[in-house]
N, C-alpha and C. Protein backbone atom coordinates (compact mmCIF):
# COMPACT_ATOMS: atom_id res chain seq x y z
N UNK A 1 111.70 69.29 69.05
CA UNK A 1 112.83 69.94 69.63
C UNK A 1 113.46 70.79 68.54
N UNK A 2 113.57 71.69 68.77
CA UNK A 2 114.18 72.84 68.19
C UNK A 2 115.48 72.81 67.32
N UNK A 3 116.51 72.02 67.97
CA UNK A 3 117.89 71.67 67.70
C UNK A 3 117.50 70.64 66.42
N UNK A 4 116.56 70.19 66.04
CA UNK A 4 116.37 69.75 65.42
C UNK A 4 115.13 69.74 63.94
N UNK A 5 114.57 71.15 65.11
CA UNK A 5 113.40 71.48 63.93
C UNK A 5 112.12 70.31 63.74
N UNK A 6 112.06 69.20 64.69
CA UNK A 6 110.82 68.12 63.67
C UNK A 6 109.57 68.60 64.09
N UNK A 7 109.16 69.52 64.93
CA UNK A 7 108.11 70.22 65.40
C UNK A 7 107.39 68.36 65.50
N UNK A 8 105.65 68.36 65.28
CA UNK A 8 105.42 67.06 65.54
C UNK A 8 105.22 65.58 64.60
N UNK A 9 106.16 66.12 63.35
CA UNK A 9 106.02 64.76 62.74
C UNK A 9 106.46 63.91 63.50
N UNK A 10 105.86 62.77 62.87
CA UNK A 10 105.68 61.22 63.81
C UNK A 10 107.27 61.12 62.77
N UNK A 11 108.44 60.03 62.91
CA UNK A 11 109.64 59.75 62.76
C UNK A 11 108.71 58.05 62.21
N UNK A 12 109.43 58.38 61.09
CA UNK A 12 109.06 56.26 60.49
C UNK A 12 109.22 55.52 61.96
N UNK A 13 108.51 54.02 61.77
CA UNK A 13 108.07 53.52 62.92
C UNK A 13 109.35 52.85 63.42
N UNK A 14 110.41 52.43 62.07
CA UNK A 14 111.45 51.43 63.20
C UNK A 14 112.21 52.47 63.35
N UNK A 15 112.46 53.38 63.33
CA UNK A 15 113.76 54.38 63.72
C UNK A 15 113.14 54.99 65.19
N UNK A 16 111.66 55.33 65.41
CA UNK A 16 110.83 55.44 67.04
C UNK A 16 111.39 54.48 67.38
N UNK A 17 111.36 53.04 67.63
CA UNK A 17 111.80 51.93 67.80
C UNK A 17 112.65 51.84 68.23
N UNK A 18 113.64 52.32 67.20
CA UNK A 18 114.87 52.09 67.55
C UNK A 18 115.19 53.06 68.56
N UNK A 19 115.25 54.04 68.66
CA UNK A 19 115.29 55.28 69.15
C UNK A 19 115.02 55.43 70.52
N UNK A 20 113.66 54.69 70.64
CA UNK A 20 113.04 54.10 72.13
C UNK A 20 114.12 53.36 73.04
N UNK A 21 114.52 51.93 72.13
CA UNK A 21 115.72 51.09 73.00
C UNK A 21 117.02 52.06 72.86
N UNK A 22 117.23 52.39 72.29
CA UNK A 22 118.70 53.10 72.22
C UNK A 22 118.95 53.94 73.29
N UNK A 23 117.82 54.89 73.63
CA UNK A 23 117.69 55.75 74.40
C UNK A 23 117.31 54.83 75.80
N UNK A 24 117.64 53.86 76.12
CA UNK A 24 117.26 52.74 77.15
C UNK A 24 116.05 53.28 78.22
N UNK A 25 114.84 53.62 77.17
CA UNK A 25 113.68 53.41 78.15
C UNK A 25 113.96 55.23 78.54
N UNK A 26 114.02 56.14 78.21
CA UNK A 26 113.96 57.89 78.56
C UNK A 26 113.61 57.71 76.84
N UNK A 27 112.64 58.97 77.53
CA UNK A 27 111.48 59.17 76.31
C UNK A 27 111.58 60.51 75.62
N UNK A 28 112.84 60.30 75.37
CA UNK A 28 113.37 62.54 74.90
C UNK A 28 112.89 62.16 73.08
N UNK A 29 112.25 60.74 73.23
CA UNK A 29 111.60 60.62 71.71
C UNK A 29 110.48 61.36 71.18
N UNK A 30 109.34 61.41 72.26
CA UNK A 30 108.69 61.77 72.34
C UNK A 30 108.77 63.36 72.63
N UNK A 31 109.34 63.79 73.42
CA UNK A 31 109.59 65.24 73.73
C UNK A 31 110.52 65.77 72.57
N UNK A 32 110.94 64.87 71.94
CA UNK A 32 111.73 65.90 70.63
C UNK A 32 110.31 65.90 69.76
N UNK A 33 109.51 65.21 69.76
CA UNK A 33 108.39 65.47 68.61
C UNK A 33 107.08 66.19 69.24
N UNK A 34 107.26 66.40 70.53
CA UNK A 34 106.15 67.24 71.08
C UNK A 34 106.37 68.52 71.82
N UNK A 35 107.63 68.55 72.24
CA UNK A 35 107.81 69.19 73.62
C UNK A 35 108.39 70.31 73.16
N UNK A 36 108.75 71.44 74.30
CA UNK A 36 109.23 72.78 74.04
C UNK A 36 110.49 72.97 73.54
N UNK A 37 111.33 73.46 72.17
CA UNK A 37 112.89 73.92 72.61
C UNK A 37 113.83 73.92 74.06
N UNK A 38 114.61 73.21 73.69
CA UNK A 38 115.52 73.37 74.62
C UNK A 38 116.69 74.61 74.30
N UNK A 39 117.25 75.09 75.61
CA UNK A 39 117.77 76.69 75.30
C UNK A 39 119.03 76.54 74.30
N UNK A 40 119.80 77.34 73.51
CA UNK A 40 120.77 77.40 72.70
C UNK A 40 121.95 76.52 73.67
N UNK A 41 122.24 76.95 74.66
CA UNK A 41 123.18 76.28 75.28
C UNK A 41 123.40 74.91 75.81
N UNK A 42 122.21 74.30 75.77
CA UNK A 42 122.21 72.54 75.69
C UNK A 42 121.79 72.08 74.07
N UNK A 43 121.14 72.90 73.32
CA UNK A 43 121.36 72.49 71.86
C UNK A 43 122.96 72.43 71.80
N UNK A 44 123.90 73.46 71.62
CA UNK A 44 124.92 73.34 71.11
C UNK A 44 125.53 72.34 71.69
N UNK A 45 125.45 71.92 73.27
CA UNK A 45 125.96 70.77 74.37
C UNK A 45 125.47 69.29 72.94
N UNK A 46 124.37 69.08 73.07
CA UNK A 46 124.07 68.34 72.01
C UNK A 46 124.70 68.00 70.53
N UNK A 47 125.13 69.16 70.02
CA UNK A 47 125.44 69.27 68.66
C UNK A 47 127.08 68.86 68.88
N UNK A 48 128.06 69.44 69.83
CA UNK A 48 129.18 68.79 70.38
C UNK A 48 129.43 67.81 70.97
N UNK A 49 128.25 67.13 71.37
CA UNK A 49 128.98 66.06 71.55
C UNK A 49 129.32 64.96 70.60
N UNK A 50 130.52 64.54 70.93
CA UNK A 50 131.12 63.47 69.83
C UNK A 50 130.92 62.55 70.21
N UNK A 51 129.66 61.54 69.40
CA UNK A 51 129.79 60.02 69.65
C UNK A 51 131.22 59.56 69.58
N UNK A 52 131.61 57.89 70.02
CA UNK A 52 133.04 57.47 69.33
C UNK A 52 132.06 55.93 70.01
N UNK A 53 133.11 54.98 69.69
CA UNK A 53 132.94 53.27 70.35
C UNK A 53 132.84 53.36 72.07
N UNK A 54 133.79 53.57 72.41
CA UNK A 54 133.63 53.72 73.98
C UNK A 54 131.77 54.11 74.06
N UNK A 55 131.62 55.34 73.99
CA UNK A 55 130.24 55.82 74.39
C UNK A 55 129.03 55.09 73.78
N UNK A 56 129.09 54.24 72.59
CA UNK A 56 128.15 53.63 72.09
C UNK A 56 128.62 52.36 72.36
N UNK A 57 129.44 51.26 72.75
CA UNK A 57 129.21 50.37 73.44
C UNK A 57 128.74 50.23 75.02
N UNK A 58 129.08 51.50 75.31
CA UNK A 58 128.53 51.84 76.86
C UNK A 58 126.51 52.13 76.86
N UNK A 59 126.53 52.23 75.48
CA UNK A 59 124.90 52.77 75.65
C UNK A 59 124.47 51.28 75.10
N UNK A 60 124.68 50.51 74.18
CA UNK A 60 124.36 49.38 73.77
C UNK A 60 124.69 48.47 75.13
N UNK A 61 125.42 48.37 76.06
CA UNK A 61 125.38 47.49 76.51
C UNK A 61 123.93 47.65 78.03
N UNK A 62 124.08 49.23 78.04
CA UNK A 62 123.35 49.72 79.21
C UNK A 62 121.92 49.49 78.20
N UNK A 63 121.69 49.11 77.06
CA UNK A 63 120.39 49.18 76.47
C UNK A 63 119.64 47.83 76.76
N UNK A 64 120.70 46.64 76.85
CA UNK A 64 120.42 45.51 76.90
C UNK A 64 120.05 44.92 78.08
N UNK A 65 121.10 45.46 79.11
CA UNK A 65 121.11 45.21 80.42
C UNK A 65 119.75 45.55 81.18
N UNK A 66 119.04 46.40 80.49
CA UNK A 66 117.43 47.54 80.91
C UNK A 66 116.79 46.28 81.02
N UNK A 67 116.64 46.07 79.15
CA UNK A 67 115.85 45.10 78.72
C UNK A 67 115.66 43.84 79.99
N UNK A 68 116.93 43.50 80.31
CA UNK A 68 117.06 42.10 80.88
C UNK A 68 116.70 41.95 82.42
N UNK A 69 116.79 43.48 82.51
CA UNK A 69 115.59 44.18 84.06
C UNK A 69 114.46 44.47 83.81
N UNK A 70 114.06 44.51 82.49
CA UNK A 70 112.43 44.80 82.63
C UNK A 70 112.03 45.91 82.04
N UNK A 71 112.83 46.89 82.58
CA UNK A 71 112.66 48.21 82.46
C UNK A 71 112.08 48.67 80.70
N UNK A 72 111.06 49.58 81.08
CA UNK A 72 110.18 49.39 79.65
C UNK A 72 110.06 51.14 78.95
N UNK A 73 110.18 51.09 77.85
CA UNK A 73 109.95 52.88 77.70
C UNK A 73 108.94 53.11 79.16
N UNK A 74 109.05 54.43 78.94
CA UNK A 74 108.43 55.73 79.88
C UNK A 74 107.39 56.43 79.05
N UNK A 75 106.31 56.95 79.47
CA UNK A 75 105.37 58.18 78.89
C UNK A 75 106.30 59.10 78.55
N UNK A 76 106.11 60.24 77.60
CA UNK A 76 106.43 61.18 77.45
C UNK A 76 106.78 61.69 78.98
N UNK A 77 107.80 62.78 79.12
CA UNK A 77 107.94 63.93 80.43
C UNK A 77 107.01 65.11 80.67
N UNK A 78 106.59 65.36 81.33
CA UNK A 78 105.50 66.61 80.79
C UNK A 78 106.34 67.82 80.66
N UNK A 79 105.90 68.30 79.18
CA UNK A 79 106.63 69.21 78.67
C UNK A 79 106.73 70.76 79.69
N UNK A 80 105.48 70.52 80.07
CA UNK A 80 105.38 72.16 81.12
C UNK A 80 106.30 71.98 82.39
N UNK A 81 107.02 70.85 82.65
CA UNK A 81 108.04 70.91 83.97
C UNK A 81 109.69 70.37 83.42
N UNK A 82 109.91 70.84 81.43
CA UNK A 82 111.37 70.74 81.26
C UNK A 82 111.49 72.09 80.56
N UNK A 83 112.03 72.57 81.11
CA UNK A 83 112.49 73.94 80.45
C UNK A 83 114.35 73.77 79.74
N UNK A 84 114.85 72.46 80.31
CA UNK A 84 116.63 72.27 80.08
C UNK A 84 116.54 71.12 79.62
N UNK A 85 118.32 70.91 79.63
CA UNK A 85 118.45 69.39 79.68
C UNK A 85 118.37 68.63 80.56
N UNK A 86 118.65 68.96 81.68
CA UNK A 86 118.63 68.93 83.27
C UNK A 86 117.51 68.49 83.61
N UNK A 87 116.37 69.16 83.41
CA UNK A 87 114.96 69.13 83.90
C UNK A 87 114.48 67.58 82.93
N UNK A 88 114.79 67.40 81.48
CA UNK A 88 114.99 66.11 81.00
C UNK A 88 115.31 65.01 81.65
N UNK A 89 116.41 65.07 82.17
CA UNK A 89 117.19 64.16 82.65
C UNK A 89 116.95 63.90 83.74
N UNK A 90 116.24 64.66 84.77
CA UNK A 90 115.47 64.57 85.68
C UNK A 90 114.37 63.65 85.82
N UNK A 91 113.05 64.50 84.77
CA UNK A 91 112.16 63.89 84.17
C UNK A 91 112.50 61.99 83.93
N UNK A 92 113.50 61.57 83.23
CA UNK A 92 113.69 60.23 82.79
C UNK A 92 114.23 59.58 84.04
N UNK A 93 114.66 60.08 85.25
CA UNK A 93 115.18 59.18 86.00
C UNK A 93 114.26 59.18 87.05
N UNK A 94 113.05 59.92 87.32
CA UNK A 94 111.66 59.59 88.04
C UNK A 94 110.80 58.75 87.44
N UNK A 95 110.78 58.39 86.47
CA UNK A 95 109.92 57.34 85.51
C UNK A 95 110.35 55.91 86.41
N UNK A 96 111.87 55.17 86.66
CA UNK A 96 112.16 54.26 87.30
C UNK A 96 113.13 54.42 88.04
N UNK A 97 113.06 54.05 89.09
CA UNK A 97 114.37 54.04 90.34
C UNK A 97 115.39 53.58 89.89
N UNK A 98 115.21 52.40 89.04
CA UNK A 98 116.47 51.67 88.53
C UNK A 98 117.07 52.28 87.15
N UNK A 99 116.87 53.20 86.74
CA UNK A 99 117.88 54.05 85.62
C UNK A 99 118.76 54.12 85.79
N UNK A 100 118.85 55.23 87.23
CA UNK A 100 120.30 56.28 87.74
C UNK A 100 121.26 54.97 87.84
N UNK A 101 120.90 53.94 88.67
CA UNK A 101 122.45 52.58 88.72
C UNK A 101 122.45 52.40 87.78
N UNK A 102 122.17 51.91 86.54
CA UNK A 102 122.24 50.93 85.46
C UNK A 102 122.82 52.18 85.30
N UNK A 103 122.46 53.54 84.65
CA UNK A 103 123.38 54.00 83.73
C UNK A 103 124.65 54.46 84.50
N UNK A 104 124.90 54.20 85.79
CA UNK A 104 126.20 54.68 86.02
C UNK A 104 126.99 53.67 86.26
N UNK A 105 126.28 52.68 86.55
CA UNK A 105 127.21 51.33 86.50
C UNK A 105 128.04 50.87 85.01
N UNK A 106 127.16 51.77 83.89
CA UNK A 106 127.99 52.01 82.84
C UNK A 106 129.19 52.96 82.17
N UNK A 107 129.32 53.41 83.43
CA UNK A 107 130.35 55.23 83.72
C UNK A 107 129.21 56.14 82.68
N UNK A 108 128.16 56.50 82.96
CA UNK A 108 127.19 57.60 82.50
C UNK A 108 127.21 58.05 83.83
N UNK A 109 127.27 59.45 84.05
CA UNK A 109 126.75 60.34 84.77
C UNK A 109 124.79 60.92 84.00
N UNK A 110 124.35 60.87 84.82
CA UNK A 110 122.61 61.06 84.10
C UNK A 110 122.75 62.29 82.78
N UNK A 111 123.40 63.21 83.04
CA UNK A 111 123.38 64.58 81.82
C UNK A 111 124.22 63.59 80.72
N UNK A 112 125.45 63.41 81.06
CA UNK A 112 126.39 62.54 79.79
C UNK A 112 125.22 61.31 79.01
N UNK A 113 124.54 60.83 79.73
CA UNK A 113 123.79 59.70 79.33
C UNK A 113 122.60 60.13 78.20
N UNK A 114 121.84 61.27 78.71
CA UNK A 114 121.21 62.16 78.03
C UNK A 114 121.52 62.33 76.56
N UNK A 115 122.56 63.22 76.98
CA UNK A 115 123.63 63.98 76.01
C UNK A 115 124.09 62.51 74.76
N UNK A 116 124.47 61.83 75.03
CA UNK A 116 124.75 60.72 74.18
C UNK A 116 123.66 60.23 73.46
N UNK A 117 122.20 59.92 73.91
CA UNK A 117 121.24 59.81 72.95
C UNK A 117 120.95 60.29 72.57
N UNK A 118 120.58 61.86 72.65
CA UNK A 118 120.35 62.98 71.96
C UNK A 118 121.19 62.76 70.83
N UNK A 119 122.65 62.78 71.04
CA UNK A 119 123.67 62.93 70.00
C UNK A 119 122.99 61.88 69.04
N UNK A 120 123.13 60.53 69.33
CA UNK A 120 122.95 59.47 68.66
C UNK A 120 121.71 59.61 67.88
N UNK A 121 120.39 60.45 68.90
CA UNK A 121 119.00 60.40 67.68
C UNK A 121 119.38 61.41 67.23
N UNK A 122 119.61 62.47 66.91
CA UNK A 122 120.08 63.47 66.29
C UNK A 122 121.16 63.13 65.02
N UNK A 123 121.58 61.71 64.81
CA UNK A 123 122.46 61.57 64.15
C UNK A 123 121.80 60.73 63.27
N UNK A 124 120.95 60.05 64.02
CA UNK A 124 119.59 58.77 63.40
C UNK A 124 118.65 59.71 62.45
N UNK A 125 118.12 61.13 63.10
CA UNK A 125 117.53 61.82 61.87
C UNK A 125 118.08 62.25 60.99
N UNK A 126 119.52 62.82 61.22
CA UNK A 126 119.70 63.39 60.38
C UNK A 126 120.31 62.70 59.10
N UNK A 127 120.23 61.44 59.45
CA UNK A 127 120.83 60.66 58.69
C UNK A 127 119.29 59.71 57.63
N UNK A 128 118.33 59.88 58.22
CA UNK A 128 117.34 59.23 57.58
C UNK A 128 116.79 60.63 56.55
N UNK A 129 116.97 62.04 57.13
CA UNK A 129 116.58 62.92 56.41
C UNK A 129 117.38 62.51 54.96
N UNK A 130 118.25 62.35 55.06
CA UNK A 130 119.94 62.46 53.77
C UNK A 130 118.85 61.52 52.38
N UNK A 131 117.83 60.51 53.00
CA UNK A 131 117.22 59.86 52.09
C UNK A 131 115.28 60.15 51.96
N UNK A 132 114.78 60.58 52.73
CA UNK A 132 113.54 61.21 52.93
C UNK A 132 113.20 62.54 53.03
N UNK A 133 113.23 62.63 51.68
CA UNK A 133 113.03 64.58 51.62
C UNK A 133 111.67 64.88 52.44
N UNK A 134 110.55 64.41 53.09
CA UNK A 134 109.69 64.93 53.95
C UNK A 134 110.58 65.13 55.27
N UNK A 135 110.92 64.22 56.13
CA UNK A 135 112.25 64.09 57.07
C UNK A 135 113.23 65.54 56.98
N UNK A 136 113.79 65.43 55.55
CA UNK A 136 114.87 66.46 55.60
C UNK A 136 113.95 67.97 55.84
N UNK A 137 112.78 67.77 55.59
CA UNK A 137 112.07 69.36 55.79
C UNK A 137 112.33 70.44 57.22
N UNK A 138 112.25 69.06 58.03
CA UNK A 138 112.26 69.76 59.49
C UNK A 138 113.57 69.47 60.32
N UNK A 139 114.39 68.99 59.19
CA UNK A 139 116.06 69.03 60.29
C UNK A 139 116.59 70.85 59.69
N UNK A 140 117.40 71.20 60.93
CA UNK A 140 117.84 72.05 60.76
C UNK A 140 119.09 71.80 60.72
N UNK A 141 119.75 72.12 59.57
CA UNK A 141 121.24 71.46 58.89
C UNK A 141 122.70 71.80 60.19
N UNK A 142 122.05 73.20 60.31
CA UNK A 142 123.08 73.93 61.55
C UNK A 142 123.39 73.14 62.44
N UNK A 143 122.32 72.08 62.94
CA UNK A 143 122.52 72.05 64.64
C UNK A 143 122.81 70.58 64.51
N UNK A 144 123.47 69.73 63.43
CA UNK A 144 123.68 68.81 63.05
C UNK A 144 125.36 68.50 62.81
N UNK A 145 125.84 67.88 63.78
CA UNK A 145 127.26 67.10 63.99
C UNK A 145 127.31 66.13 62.80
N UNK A 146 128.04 66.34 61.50
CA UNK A 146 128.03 65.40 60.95
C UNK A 146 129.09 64.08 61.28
N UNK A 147 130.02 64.60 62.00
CA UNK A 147 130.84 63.53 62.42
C UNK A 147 130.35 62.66 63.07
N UNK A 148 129.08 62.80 63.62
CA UNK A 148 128.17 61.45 64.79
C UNK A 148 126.97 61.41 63.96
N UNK A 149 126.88 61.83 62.37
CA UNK A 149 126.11 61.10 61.06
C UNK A 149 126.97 60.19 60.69
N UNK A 150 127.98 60.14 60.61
CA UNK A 150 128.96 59.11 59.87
C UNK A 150 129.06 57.65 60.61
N UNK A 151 129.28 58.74 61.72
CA UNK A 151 129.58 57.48 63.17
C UNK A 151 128.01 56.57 63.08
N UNK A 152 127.17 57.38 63.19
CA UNK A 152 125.68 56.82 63.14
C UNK A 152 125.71 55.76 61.81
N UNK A 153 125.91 56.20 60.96
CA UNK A 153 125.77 55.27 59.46
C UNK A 153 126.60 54.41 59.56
N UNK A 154 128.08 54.00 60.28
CA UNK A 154 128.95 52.90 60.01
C UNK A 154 128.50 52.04 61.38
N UNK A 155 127.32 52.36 62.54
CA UNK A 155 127.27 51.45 63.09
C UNK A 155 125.86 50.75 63.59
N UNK A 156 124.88 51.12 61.82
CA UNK A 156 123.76 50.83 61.30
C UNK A 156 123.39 49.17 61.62
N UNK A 157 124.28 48.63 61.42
CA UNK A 157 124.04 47.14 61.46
C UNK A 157 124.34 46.74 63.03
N UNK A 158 125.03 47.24 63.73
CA UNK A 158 124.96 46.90 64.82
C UNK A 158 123.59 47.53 65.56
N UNK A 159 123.36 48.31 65.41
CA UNK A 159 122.13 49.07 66.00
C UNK A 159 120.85 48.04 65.31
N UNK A 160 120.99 47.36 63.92
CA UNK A 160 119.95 46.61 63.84
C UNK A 160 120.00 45.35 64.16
N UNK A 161 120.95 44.61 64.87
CA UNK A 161 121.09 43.17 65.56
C UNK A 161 120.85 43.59 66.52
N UNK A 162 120.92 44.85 67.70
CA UNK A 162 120.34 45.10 68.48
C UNK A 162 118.71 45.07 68.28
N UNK A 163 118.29 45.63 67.44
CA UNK A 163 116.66 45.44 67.71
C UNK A 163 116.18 44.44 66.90
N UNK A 164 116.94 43.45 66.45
CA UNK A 164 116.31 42.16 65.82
C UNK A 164 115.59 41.34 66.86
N UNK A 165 114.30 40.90 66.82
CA UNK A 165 113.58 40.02 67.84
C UNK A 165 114.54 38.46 68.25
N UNK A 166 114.36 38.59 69.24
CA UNK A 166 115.34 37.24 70.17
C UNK A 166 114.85 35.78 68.97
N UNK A 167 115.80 35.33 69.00
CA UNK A 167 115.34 34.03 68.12
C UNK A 167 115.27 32.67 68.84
N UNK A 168 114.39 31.49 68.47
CA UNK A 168 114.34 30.16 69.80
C UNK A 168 113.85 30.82 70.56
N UNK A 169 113.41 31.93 71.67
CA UNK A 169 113.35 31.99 72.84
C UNK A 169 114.62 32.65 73.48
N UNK A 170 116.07 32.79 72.78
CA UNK A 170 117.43 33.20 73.29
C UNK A 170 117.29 34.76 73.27
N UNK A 171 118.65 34.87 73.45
CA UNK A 171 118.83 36.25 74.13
C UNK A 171 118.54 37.03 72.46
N UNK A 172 118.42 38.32 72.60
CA UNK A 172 118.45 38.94 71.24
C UNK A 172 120.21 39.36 70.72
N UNK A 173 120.17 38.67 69.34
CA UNK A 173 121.63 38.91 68.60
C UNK A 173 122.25 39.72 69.36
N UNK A 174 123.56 39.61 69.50
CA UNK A 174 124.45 41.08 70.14
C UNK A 174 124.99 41.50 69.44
N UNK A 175 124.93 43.18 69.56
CA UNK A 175 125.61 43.95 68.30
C UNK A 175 126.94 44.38 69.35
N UNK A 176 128.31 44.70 68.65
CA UNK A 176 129.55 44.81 68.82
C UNK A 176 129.90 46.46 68.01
């Protein structure tokens, strides 16, 4: 994806990972490392939006809730039928019937829901670039919100009790 420049490097394996659950099962992981630019006017939609707590406990909790339905990443979208964000967001909510409720039962409207992981992986690279000069090659500094890098870096540890494996058999740690 463009807004971001990674053309198709592969992203280290636990940040895909992470990136995968965060994004609760929509695969804009994959389409940021394969797929076409999206137009200037949903990049910048992207680059404005401001993570805060509200919107990332709303995505952490809608991440968990997936999990506890089943609901499993998606294939890639095929790149030749997203030309937007729209057509994205589209794309991720034909993969499973049960998306569109779960994420609105979390007050996400499907574009806002989008729009928030984008923000969030966009904040995940640009924040792993800050320490991996191969990484930093293909971010493009411009299209990078550092205020949802910061936000991204102070809520590192919660994002990793989220993907810590369930322990005993119990639920997996909850991040706050």
């Amino acid at each position: 994806m463009k807004f971001l420049a990674l053309g198709a490097r592969p992203l280290r394996r636990g940040l895909s990972a992470w990136l995968l659950a965060v994004a609760m099962l929509i695969s804009f992981g994959a389409f940021a490392q394969q797929g076409p630019s999206l137009p200037e006017a949903d990049q910048q939609a992207i680059k404005n939006y401001n993570l805060n707590d509200d919107v990332f406990n709303r995505l952490i909790a809608a991440t968990k809730e997936a999990r506890a339905q089943g609901i499993h990443p998606q294939s890639p979208p095929n790149a030749a039928q997203v030309h937007n964000l729209d057509d994205l967001t589209q794309q991720a909510l034909k993969a499973d019937n049960r998306i569109e409720p779960l994420i609105k039962k979390h007050g996400f409207t499907p574009r806002d829901f989008m729009l928030a992981n984008l923000a969030l992986m966009n904040a995940a690279i640009a924040s792993q670039a800050k320490s991996d000069p191969e990484t930093a090659k293909y971010v493009d500094q411009s299209k990078i919100n550092q205020a949802n890098v910061a936000f991204y870096e102070s809520h590192q540890a919660q994002l990793q009790a989220l993907m810590a494996p369930p322990q005993d058999g119990g639920p997996a740690p909850q991040g706050k």
